[in-house]
C-alpha atoms as a PDB file:
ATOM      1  CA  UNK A   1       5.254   0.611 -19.570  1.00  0.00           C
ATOM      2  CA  UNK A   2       4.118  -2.798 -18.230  1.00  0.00           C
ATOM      3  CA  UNK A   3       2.586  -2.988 -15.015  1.00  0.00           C
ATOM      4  CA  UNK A   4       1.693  -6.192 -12.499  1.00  0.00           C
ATOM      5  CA  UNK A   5      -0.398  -5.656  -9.691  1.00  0.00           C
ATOM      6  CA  UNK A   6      -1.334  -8.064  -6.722  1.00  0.00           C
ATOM      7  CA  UNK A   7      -3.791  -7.570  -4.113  1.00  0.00           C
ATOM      8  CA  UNK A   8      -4.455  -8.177  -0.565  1.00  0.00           C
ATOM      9  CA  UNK A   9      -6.617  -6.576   2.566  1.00  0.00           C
ATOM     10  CA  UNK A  10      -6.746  -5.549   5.660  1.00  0.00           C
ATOM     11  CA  UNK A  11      -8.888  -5.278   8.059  1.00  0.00           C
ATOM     12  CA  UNK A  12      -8.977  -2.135  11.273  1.00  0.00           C
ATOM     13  CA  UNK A  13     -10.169   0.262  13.516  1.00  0.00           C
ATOM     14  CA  UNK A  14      -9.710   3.650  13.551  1.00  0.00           C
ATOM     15  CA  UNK A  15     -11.089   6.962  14.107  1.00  0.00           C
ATOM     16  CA  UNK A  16     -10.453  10.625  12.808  1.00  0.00           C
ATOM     17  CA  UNK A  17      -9.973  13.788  13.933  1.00  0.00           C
ATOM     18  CA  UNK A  18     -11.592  17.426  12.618  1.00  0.00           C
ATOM     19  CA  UNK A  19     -15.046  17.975  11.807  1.00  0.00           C
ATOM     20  CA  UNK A  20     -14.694  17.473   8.201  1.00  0.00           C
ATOM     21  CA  UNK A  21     -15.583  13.682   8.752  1.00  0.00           C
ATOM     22  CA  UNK A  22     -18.553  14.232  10.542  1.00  0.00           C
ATOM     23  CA  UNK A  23     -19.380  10.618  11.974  1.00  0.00           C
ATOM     24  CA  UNK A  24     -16.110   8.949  10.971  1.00  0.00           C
ATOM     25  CA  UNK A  25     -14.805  11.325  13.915  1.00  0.00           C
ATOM     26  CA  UNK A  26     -16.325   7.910  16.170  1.00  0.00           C
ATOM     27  CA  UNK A  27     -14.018   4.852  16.041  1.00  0.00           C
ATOM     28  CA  UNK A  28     -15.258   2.875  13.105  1.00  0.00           C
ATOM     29  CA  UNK A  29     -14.067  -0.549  11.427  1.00  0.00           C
ATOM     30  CA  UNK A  30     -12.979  -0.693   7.741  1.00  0.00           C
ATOM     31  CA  UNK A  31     -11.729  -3.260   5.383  1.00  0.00           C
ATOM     32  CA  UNK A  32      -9.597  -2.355   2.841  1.00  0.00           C
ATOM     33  CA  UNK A  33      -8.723  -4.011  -0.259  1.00  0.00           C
ATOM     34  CA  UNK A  34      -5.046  -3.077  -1.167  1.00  0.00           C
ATOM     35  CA  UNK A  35      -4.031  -2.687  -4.731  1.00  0.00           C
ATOM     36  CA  UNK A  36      -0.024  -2.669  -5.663  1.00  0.00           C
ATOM     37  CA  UNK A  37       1.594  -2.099  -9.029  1.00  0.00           C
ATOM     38  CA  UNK A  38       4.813  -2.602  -9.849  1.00  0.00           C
ATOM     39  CA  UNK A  39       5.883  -0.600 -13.151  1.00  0.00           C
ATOM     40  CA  UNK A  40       8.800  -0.798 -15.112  1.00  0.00           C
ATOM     41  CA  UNK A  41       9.598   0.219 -18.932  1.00  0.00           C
ATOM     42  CA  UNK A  42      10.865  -2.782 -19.881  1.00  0.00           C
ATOM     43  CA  UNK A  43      10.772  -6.573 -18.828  1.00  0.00           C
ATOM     44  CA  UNK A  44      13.634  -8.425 -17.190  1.00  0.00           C
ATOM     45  CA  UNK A  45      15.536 -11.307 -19.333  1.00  0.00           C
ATOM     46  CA  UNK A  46      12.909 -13.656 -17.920  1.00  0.00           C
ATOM     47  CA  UNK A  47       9.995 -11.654 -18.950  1.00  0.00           C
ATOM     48  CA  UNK A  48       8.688 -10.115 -15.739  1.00  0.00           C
ATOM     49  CA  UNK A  49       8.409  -6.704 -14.169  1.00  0.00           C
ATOM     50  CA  UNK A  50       8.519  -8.713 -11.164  1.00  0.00           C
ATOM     51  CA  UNK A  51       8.319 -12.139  -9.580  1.00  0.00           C
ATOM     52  CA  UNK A  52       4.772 -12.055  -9.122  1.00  0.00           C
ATOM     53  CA  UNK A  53       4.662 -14.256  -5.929  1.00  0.00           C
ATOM     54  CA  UNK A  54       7.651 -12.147  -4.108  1.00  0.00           C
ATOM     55  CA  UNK A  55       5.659  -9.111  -4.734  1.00  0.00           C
ATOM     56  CA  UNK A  56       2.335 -10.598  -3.004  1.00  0.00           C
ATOM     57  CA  UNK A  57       4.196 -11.907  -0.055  1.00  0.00           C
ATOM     58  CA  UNK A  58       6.116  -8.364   0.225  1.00  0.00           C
ATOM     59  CA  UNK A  59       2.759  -7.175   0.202  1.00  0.00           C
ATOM     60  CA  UNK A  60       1.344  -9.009   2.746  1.00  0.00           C
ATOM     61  CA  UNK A  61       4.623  -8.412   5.150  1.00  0.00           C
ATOM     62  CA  UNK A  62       4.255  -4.850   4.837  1.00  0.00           C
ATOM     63  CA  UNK A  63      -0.024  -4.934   5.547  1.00  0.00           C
ATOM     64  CA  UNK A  64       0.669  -7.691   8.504  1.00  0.00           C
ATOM     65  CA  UNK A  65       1.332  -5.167  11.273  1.00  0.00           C
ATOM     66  CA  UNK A  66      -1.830  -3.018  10.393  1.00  0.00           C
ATOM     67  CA  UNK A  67      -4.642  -6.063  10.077  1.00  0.00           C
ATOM     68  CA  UNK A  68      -6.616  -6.663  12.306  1.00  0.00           C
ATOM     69  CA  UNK A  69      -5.432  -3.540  14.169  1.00  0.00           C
ATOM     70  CA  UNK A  70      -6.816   0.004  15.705  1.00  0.00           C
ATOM     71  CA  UNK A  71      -4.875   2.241  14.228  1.00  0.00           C
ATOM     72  CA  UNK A  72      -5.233   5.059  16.713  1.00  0.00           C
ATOM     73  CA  UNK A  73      -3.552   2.331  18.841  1.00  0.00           C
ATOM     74  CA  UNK A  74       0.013   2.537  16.351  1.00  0.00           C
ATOM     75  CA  UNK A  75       2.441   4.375  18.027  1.00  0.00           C
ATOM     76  CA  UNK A  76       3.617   5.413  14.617  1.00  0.00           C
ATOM     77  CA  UNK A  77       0.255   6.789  14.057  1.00  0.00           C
ATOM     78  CA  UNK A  78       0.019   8.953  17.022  1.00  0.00           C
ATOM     79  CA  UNK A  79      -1.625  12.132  16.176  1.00  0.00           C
ATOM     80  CA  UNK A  80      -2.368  11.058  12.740  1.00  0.00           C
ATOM     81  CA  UNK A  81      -5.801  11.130  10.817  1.00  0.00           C
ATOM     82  CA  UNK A  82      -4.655   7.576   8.933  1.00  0.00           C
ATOM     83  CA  UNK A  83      -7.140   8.087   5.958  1.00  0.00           C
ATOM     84  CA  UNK A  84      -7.080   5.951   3.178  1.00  0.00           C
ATOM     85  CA  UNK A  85      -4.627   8.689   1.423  1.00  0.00           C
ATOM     86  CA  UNK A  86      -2.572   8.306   4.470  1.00  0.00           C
ATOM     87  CA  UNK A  87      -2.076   4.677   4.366  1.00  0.00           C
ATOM     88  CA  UNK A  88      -1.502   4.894   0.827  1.00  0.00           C
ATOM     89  CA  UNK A  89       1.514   6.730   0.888  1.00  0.00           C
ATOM     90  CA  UNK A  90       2.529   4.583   4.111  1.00  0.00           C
ATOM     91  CA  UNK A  91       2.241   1.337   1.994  1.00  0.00           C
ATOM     92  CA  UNK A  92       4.109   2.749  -0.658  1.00  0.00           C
ATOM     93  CA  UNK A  93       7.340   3.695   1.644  1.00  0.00           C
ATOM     94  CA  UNK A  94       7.460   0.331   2.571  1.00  0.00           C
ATOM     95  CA  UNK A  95       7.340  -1.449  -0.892  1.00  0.00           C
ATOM     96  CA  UNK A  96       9.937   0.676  -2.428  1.00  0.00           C
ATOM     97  CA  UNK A  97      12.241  -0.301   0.371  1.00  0.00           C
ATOM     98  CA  UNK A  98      12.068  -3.767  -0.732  1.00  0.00           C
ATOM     99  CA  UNK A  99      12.024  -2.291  -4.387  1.00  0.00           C
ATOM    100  CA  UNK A 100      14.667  -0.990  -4.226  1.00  0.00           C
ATOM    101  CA  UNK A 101      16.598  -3.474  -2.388  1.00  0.00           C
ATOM    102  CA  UNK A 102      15.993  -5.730  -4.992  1.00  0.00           C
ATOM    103  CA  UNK A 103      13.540  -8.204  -2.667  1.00  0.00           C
ATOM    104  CA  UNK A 104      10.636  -8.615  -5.685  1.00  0.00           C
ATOM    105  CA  UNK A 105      13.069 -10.648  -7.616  1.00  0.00           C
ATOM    106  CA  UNK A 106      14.605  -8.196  -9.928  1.00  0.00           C
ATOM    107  CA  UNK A 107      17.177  -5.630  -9.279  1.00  0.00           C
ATOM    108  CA  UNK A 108      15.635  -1.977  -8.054  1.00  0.00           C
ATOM    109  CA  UNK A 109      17.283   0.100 -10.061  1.00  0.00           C
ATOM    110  CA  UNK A 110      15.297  -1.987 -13.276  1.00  0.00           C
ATOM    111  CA  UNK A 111      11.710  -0.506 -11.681  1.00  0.00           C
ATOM    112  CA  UNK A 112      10.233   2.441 -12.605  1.00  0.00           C
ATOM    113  CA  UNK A 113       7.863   3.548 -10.297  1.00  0.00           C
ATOM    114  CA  UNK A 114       4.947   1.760  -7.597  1.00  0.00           C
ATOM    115  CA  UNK A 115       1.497   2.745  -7.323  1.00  0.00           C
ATOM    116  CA  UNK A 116      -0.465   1.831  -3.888  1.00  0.00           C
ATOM    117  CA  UNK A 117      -4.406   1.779  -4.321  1.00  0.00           C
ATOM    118  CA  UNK A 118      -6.443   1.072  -1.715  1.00  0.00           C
ATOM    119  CA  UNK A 119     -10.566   0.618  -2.014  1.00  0.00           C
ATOM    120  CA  UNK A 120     -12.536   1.596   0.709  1.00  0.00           C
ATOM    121  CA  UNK A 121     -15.707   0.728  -0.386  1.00  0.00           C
ATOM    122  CA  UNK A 122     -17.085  -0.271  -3.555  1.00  0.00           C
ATOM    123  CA  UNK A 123     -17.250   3.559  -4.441  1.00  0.00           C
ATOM    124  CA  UNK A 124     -14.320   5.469  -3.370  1.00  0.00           C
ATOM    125  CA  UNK A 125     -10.827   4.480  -3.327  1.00  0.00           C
ATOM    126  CA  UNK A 126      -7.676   6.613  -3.470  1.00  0.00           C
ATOM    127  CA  UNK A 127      -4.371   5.649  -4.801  1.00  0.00           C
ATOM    128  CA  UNK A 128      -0.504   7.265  -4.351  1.00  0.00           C
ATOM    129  CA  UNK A 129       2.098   6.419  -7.115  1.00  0.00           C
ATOM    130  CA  UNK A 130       5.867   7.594  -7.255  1.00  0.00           C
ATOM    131  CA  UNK A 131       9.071   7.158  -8.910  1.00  0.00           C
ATOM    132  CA  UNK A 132      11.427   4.524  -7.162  1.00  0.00           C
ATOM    133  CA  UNK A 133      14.062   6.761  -8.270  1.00  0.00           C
END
């Protein structure tokens, strides 16, 4: 399979609910470092899993609404704990949208599958990959 990943971050607020995060139960700030890879078995007739520069600006589209941001403050968040395994996942829906609609500059059915990592520190990081299809 060949893979191409970009990167971005973002920077927030949030805080978390249940006493299995102890302190992180407190509003806290966090900046994460967003990892996306695009995967595909095979390259296009131009030699790309994906136009490299589409995919970093469809990247940092779908992070713009959450930088800079308190996330308990997202009405789309309400009543959410947004860990890092949350956002992952959240990330991800949003790529494959434009995946699949053929926005990265390749059609969507040629992809294989996305993977969203996200690193919340130099030590832990958590990452959600699916199909496209």
């Amino acid at each position: 399979m060949f893979i191409v990943e970009v990167r971005d971050h973002i920077m927030i607020a949030h805080s978390f609910r249940g006493a299995v995060f102890g302190p992180a139960q407190a509003l806290h700030g966090a900046t994460f470092v967003v990892d996306a890879a695009f995967i595909a078995d095979a390259l296009d007739q131009n030699g790309i899993v994906v136009d490299i520069g589409r995919a970093l600006d469809t990247l940092k589209e779908v992070l713009k609404p959450l930088n800079y941001k308190n996330l308990d403050d997202v009405p789309e968040f309400k009543g959410k704990n947004t860990t890092t395994e949350f956002l992952t996942k959240y990330i991800f829906d949003r790529l494959a949208h434009h995946a699949r609609e053929g926005d990265l500059g390749r059609p969507g059915r040629e992809l294989k599958a996305i993977r969203v990592s996200i690193g919340e520190s130099h030590v832990a990081r958590a990452s959600y990959e699916a199909p496209l299809w």
